[in-house]
N, C-alpha and C. Protein backbone atom coordinates (compact mmCIF):
# COMPACT_ATOMS: atom_id res chain seq x y z
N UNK A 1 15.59 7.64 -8.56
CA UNK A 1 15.56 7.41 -7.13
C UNK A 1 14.48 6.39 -6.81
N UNK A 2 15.14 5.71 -6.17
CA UNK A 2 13.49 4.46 -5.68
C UNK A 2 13.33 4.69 -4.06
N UNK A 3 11.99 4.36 -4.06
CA UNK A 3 11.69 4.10 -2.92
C UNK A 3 10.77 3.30 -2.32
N UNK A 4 10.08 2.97 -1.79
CA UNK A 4 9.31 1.52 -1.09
C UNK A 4 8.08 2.02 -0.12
N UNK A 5 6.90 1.62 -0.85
CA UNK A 5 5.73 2.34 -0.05
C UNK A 5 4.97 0.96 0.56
N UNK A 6 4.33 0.78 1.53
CA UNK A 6 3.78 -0.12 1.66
C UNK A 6 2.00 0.09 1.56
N UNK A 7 1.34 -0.63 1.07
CA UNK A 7 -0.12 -0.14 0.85
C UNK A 7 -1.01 -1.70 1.33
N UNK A 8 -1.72 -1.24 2.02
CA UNK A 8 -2.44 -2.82 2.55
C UNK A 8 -3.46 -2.83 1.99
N UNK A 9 -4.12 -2.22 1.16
CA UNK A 9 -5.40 -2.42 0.35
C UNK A 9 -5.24 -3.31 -0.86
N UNK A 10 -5.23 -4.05 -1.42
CA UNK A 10 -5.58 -4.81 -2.15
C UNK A 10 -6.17 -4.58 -3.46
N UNK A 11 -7.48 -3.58 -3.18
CA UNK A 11 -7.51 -3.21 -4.33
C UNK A 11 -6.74 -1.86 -5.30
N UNK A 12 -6.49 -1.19 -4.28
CA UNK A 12 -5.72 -0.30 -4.72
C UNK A 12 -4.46 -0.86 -5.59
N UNK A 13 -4.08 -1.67 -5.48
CA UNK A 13 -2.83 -2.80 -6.18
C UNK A 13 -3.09 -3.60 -7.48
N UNK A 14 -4.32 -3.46 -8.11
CA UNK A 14 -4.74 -4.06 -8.62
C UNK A 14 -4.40 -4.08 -10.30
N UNK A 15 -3.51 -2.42 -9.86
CA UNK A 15 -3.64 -2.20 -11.85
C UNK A 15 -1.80 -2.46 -11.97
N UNK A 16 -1.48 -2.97 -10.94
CA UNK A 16 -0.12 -3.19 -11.04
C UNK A 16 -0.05 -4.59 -11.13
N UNK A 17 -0.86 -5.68 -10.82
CA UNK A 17 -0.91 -7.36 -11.06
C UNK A 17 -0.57 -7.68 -12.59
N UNK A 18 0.13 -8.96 -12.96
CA UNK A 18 0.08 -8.67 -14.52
C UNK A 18 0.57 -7.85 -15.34
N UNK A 19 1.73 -7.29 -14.70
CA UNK A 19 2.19 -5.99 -15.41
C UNK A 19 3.75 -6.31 -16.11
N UNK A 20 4.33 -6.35 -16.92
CA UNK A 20 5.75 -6.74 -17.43
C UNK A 20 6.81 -6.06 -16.43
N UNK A 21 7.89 -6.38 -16.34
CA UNK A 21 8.49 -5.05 -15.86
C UNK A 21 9.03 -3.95 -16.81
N UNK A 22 9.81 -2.80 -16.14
CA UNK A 22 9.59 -1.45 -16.64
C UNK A 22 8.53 -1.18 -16.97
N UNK A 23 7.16 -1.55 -17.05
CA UNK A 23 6.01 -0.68 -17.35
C UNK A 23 5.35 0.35 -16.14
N UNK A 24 5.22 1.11 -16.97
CA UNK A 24 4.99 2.38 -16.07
C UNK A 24 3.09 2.61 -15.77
N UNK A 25 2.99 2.76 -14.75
CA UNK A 25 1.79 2.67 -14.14
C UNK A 25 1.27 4.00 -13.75
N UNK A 26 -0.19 4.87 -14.02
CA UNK A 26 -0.17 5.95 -13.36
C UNK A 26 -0.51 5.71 -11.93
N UNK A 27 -0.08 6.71 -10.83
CA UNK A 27 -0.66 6.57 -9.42
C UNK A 27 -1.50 6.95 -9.11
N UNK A 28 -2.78 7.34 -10.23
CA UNK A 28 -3.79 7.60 -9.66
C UNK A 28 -4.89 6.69 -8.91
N UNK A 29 -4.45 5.67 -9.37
CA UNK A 29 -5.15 4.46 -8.90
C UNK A 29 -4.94 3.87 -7.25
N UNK A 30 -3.92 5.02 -6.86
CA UNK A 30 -3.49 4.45 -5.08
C UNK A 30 -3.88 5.65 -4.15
N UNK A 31 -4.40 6.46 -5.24
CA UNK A 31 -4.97 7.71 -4.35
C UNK A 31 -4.60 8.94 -4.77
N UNK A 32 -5.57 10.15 -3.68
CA UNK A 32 -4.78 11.35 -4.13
C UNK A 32 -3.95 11.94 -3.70
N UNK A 33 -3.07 11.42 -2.86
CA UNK A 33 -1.91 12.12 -2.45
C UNK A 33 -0.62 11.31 -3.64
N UNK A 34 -0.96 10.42 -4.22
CA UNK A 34 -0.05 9.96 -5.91
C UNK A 34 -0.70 10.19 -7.07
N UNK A 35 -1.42 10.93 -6.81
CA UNK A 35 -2.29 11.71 -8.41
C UNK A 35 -0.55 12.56 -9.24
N UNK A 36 -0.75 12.08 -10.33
CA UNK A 36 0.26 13.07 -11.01
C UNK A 36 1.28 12.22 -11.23
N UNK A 37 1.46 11.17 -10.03
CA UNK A 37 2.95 10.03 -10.47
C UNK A 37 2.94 9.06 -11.33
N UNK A 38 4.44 8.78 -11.78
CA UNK A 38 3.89 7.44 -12.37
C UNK A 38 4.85 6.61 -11.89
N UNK A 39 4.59 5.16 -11.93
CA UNK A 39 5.21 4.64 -11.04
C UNK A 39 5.69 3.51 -12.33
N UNK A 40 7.38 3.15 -12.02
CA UNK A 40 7.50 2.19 -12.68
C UNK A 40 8.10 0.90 -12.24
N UNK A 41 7.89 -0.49 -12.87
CA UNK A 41 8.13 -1.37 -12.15
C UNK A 41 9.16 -2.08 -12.51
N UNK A 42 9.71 -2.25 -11.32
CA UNK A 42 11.34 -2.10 -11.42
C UNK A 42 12.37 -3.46 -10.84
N UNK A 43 10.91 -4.93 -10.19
CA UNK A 43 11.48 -5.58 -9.53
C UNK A 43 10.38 -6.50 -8.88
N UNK A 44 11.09 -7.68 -8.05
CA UNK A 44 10.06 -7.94 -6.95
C UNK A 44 9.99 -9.59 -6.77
N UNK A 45 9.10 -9.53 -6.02
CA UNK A 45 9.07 -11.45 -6.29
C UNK A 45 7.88 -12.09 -5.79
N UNK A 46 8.00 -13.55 -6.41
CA UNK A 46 6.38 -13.90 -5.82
C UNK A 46 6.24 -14.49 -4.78
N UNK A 47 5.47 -14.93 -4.91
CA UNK A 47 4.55 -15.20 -3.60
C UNK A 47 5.92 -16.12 -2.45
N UNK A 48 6.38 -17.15 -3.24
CA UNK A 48 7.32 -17.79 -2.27
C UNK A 48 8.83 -17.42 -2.57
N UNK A 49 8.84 -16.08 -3.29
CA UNK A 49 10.06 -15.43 -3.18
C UNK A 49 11.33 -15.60 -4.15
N UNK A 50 10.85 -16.28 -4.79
CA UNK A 50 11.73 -16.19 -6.38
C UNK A 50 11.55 -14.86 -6.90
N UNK A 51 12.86 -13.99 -7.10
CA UNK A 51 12.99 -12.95 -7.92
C UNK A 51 12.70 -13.19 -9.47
N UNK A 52 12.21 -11.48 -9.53
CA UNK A 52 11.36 -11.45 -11.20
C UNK A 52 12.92 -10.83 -11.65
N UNK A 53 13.20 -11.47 -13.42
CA UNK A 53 14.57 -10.65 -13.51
C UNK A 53 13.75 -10.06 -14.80
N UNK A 54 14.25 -9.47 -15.49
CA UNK A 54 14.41 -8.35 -16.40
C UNK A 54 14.43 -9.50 -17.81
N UNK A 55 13.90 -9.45 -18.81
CA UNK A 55 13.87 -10.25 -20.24
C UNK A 55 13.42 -11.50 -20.23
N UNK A 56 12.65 -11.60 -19.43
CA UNK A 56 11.77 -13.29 -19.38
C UNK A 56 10.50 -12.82 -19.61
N UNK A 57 9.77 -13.71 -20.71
CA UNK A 57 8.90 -12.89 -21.18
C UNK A 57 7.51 -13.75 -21.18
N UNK A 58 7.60 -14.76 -19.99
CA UNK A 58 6.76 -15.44 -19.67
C UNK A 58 5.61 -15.45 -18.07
N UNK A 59 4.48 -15.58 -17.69
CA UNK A 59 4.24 -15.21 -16.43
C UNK A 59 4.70 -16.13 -15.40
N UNK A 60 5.51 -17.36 -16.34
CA UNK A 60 5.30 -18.63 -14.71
C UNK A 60 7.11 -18.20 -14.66
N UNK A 61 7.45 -19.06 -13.61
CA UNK A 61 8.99 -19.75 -13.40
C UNK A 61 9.78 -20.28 -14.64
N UNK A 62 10.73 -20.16 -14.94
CA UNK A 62 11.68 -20.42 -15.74
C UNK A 62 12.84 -20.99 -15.10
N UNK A 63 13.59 -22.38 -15.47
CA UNK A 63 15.01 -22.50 -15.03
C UNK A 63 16.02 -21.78 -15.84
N UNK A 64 16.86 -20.83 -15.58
CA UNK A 64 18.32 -20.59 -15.75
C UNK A 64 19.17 -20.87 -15.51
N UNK A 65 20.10 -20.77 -16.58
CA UNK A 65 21.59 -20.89 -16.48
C UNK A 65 22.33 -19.71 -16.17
N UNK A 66 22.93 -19.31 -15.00
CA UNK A 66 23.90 -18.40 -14.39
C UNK A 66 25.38 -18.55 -14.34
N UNK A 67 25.93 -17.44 -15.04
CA UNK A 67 27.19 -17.32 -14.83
C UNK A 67 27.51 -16.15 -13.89
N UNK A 68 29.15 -15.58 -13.95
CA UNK A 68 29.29 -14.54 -13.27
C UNK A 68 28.80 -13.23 -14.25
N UNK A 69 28.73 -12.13 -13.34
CA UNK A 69 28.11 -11.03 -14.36
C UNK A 69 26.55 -10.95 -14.10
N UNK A 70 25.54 -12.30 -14.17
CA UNK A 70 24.44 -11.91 -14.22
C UNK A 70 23.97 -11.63 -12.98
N UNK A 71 22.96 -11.09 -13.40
CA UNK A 71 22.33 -10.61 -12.29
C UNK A 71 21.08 -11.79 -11.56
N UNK A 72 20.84 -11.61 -10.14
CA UNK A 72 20.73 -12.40 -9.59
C UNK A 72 21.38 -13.80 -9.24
N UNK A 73 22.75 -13.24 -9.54
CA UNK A 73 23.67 -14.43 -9.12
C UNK A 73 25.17 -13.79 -8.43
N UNK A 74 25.61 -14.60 -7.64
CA UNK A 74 26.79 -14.58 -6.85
C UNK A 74 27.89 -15.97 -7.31
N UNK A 75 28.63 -15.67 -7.72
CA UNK A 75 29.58 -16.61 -8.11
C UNK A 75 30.29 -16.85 -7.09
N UNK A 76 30.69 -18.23 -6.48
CA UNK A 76 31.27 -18.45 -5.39
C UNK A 76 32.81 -19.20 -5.40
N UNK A 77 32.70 -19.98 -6.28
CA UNK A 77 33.21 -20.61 -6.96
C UNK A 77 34.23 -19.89 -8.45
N UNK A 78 35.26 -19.24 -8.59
CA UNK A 78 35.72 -19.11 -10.36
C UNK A 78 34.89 -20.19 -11.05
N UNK A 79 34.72 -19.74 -12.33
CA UNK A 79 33.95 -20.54 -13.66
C UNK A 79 32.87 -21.22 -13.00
N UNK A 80 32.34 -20.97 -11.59
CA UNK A 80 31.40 -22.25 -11.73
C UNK A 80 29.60 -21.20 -12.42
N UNK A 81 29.14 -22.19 -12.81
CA UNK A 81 27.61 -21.68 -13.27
C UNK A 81 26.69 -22.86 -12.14
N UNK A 82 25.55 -21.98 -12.50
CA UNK A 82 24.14 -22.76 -11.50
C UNK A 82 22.96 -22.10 -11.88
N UNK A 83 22.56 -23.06 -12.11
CA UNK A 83 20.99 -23.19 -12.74
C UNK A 83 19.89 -22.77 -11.50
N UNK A 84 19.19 -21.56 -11.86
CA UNK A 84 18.16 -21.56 -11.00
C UNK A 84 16.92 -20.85 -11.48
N UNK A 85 16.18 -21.34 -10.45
CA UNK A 85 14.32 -20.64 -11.04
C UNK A 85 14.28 -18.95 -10.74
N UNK A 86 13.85 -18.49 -11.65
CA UNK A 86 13.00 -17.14 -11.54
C UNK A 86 12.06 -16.61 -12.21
């Protein structure tokens, strides 16, 4: 089950920066009402909103090649592909 917390502290966020995805984080670090959780990371994007996908195993932007099927893509077109950053 997911769900979406919003936290405005900054530092409290801190042990989640730098993190691969699926890695699992404890919540003790956001307080004690998430003592005991663990939180895993599952998604997201940066700063100007390029989605993070799943098996890129680098910290910057990457161009891809998209077909239908993958994820983060919408095929609009039959057979067409399109190259984009994430």
């Amino acid at each position: 089950m997911q769900k979406v917390f919003e936290i405005d502290d900054d530092k409290k966020l801190l042990p989640f920066f730098d993190k691969r995805m699926a890695t699992e984080v404890s919540g003790d670090s956001l307080g004690d009402e998430f003592k005991g959780y663990v939180f895993r990371i599952a998604g997201g994007n940066d700063k100007q909103g390029f989605p993070m996908k799943q098996g890129i195993l680098c910290n910057h932007r990457v161009r891809l090649l998209f077909k239908k099927g993958m994820s983060c893509y919408r095929e609009r077109r039959k057979g067409c592909r399109k190259r984009k950053s994430v």
